[in-house]
C-alpha atoms as a PDB file:
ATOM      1  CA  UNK A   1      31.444 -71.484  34.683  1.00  0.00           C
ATOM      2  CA  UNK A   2      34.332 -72.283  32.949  1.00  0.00           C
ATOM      3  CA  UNK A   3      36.502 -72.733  36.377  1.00  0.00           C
ATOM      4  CA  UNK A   4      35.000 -76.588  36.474  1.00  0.00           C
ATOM      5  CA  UNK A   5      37.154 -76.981  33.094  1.00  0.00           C
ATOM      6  CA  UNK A   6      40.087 -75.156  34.158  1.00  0.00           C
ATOM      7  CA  UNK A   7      42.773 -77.491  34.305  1.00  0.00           C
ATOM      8  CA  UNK A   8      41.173 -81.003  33.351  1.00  0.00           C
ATOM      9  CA  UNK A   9      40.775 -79.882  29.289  1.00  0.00           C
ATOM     10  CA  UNK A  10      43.810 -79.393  27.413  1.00  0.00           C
ATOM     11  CA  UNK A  11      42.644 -76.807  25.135  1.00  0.00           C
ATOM     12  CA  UNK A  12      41.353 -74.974  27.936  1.00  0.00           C
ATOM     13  CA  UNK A  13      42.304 -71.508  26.141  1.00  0.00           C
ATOM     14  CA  UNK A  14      40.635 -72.886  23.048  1.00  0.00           C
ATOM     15  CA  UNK A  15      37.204 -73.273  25.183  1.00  0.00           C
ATOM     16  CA  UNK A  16      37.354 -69.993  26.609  1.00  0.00           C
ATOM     17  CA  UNK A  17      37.995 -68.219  22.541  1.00  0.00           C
ATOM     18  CA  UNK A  18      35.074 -70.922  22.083  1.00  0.00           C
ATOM     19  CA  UNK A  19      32.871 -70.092  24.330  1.00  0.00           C
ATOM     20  CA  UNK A  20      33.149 -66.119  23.696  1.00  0.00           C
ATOM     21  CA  UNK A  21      32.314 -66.904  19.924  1.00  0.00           C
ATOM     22  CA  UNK A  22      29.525 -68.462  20.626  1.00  0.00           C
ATOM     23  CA  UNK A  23      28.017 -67.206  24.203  1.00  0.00           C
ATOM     24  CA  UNK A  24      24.910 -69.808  23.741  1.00  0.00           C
ATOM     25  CA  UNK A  25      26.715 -72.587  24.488  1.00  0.00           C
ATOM     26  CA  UNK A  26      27.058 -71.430  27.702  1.00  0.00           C
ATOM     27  CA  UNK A  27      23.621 -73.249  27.625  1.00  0.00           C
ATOM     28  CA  UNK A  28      24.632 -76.401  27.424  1.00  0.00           C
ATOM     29  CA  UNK A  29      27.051 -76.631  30.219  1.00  0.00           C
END
């Protein structure tokens, strides 16, 4: 999940508001 990102991206808030507006792009990871 998202725990990979935690800490390496900066906007690591901005990909979790990201990723709960659009839950299909959970996908692609």
């Amino acid at each position: 999940h998202t725990h990979a990102w935690h800490g390496k991206a900066p906007n690591d808030e901005q990909l979790e508001i990201a990723l709960a507006q659009n839950p299909e792009t959970l996908g692609d990871y």
